[in-house]
C-alpha atoms as a PDB file:
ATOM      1  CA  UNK A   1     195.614 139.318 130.197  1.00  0.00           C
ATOM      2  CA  UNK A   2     195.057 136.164 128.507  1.00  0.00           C
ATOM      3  CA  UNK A   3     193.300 134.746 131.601  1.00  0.00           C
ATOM      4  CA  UNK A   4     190.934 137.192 131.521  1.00  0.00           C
ATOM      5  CA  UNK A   5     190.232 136.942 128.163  1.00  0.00           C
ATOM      6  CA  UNK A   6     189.651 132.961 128.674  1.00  0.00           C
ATOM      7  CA  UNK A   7     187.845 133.702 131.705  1.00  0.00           C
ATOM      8  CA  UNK A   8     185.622 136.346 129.859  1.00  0.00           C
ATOM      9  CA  UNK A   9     185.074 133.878 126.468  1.00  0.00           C
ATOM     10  CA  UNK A  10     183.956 131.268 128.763  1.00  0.00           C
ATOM     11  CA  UNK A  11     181.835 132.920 131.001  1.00  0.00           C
ATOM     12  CA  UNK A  12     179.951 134.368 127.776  1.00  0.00           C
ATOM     13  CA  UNK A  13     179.684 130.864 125.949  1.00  0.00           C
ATOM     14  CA  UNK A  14     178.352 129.181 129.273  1.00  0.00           C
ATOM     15  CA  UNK A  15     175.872 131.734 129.840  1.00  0.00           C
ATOM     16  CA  UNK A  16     174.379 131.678 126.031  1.00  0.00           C
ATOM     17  CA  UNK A  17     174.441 128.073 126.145  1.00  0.00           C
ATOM     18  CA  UNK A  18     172.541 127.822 129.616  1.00  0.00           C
ATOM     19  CA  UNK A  19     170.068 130.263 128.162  1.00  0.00           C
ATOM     20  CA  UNK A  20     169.774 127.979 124.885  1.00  0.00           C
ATOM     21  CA  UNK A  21     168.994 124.677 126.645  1.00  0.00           C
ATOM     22  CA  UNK A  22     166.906 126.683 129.729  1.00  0.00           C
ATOM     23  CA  UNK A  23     164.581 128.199 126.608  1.00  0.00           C
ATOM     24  CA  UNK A  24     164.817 125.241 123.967  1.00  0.00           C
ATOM     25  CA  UNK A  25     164.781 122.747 126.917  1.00  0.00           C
ATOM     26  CA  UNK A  26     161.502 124.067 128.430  1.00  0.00           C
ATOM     27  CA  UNK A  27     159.934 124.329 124.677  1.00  0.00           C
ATOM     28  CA  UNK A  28     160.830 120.715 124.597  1.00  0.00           C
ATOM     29  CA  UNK A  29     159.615 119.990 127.722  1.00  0.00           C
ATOM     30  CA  UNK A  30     156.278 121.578 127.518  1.00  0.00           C
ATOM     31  CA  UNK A  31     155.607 120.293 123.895  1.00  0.00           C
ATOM     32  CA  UNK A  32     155.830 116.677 125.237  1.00  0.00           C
ATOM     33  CA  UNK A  33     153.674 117.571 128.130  1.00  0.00           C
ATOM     34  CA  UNK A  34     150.961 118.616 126.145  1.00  0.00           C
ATOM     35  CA  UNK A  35     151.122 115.774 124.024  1.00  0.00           C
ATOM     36  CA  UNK A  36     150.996 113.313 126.303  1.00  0.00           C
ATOM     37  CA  UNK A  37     148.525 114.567 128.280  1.00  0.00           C
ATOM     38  CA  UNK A  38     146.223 114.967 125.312  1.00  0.00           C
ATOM     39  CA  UNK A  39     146.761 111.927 123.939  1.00  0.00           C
ATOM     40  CA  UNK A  40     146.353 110.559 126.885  1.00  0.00           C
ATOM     41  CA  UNK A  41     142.829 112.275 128.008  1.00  0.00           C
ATOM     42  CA  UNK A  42     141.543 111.624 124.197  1.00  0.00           C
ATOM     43  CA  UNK A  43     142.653 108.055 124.531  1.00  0.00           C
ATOM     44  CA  UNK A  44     141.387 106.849 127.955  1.00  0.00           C
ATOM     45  CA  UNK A  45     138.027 108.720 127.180  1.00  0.00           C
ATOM     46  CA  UNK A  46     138.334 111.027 130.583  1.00  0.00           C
ATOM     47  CA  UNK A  47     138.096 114.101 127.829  1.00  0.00           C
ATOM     48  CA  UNK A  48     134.321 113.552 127.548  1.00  0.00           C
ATOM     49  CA  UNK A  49     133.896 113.006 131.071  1.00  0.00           C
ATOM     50  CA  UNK A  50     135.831 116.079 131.761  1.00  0.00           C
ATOM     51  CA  UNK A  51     133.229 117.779 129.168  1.00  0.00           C
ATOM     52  CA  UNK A  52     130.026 115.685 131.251  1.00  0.00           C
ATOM     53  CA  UNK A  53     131.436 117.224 134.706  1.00  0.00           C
ATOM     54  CA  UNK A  54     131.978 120.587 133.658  1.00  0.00           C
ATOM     55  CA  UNK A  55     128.547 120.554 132.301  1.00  0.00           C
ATOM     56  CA  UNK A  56     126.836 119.313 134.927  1.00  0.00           C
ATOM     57  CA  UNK A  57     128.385 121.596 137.327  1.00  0.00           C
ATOM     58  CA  UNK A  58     127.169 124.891 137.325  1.00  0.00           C
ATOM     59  CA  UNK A  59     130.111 126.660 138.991  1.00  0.00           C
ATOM     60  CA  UNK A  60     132.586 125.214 136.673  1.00  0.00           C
ATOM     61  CA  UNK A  61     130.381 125.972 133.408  1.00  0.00           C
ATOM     62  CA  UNK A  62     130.260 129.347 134.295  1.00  0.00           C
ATOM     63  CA  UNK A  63     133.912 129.715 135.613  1.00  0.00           C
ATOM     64  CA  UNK A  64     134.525 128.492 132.050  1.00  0.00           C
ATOM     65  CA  UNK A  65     131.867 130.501 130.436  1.00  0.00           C
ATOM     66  CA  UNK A  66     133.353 133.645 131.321  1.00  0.00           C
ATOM     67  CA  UNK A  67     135.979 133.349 129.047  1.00  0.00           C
ATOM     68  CA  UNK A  68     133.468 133.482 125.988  1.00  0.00           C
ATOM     69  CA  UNK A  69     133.456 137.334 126.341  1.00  0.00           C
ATOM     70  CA  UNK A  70     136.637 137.691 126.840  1.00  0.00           C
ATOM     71  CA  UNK A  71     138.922 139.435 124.285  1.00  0.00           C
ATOM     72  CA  UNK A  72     141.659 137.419 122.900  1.00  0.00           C
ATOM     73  CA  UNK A  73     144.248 139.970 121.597  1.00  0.00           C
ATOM     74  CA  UNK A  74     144.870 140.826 125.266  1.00  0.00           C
ATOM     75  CA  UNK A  75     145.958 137.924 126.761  1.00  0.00           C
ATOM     76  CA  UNK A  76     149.322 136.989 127.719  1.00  0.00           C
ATOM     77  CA  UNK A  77     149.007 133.661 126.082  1.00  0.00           C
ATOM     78  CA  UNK A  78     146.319 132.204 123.871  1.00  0.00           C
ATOM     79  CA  UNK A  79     148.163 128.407 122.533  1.00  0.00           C
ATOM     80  CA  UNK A  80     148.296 125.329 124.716  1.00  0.00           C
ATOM     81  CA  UNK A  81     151.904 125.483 124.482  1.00  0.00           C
ATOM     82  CA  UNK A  82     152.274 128.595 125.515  1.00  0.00           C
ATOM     83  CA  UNK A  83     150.323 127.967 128.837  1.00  0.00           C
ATOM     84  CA  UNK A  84     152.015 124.862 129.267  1.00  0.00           C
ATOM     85  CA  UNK A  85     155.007 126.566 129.701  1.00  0.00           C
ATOM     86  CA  UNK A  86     154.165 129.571 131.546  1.00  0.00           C
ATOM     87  CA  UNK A  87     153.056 127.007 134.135  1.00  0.00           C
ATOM     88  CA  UNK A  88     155.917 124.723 133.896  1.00  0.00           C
ATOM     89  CA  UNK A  89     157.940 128.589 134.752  1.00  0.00           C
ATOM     90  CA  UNK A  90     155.542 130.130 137.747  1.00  0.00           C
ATOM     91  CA  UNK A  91     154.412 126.391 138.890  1.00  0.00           C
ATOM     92  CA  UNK A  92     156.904 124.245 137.919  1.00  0.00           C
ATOM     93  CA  UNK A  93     156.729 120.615 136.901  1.00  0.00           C
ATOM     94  CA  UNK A  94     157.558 118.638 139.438  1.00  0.00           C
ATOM     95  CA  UNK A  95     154.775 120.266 141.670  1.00  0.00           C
ATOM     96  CA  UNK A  96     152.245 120.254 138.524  1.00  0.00           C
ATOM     97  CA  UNK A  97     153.018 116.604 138.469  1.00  0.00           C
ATOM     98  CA  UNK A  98     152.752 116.361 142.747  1.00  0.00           C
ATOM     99  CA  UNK A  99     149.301 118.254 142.653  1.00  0.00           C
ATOM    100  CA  UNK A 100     147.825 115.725 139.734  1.00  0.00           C
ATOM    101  CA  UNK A 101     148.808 112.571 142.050  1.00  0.00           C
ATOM    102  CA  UNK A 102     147.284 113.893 145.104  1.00  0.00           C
ATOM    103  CA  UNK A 103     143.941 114.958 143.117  1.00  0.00           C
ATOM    104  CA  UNK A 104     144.401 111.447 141.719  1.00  0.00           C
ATOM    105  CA  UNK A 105     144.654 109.987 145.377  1.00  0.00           C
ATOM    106  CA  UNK A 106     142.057 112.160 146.916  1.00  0.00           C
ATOM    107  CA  UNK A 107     144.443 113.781 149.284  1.00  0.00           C
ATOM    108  CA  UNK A 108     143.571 117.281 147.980  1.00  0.00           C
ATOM    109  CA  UNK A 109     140.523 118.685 146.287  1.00  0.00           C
ATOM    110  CA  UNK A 110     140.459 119.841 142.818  1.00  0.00           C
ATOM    111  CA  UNK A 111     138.886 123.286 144.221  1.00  0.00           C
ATOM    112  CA  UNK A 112     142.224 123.026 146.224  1.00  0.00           C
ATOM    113  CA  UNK A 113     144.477 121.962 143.727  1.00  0.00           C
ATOM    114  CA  UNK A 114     143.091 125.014 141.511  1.00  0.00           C
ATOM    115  CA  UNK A 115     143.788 127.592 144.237  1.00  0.00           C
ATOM    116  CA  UNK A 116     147.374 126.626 144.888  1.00  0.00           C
ATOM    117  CA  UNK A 117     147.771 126.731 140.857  1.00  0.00           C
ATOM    118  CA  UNK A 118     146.140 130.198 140.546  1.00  0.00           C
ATOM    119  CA  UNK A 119     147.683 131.644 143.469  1.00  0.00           C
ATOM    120  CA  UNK A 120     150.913 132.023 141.561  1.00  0.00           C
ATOM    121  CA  UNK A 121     149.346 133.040 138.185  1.00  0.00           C
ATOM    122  CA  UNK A 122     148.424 136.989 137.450  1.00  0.00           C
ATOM    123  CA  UNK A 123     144.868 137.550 136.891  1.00  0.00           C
ATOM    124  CA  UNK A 124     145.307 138.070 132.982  1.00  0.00           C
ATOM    125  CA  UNK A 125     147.111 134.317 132.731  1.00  0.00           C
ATOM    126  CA  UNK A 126     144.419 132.562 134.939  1.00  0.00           C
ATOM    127  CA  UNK A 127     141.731 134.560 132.083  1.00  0.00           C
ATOM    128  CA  UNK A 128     143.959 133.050 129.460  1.00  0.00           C
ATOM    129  CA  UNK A 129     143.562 129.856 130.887  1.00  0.00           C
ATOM    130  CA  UNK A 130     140.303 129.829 131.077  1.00  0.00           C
ATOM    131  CA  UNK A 131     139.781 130.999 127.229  1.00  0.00           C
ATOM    132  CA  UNK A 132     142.040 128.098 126.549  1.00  0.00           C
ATOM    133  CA  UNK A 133     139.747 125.332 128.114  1.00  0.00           C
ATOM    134  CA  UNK A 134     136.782 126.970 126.757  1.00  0.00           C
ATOM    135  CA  UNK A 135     138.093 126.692 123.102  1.00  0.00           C
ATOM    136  CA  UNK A 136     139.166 123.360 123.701  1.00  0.00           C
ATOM    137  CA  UNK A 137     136.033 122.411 124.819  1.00  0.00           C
ATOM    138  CA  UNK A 138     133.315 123.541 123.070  1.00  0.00           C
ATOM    139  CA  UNK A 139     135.001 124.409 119.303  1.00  0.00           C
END
């Protein structure tokens, strides 16, 4: 009887600590990623460019146009964190990270790269996305 008490107690404690570092763990995670890939876009100047290709492509202005219309209180997510993380869950980060190098490298397109990404996101998240970039920018 005292086994299964042990056996019980320990089962329980593993399982709330696993959930602890899964959800604190991927807070962490996603916080940094953000971060760093701010700071790093602001820094090396490619967030203007990014602006400068977006606006000079008319596909991609109004892919990100649509999201002006859109209404906020009904997304699933409306933070970068929060998107950072649902895509470090449905995409993971180790493929996020392989789909940046072979964009980087040329191996893929971005139209590509974009596809793979939103086949695993619902409609509502890719919207959310999309109302993310927008705010970011042009506000």
């Amino acid at each position: 009887m005292k086994f299964i008490k042990f056996l019980t107690i320990t089962v329980v404690l593993v399982g709330v600590i696993g959930y602890g570092v899964y959800h604190y763990g991927t807070k962490i995670a996603s916080d940094k990623v953000v971060k760093m890939v701010f700071t790093e876009l602001e820094g090396s100047g490619e967030l203007k460019e990014i602006k400068k290709t977006i606006e000079s492509d008319s596909k991609l202005k109004s892919f990100i146009e649509d999201a002006e219309t859109v209404d906020s209180s009904k997304l699933p997510f409306t933070t970068k964190e929060e998107a950072t993380k649902v895509l470090i869950k449905k995409v993971g980060i180790f493929e996020l990270n392989d789909i940046r190098v072979q964009v980087q490298d040329g191996s893929i397109s971005k139209r590509k790269a974009f596809k793979e990404i939103q086949g695993k996101l619902t409609e509502e998240e890719v919207q959310a996305l999309k109302v993310i970039a927008y705010k970011e920018l042009y506000e």
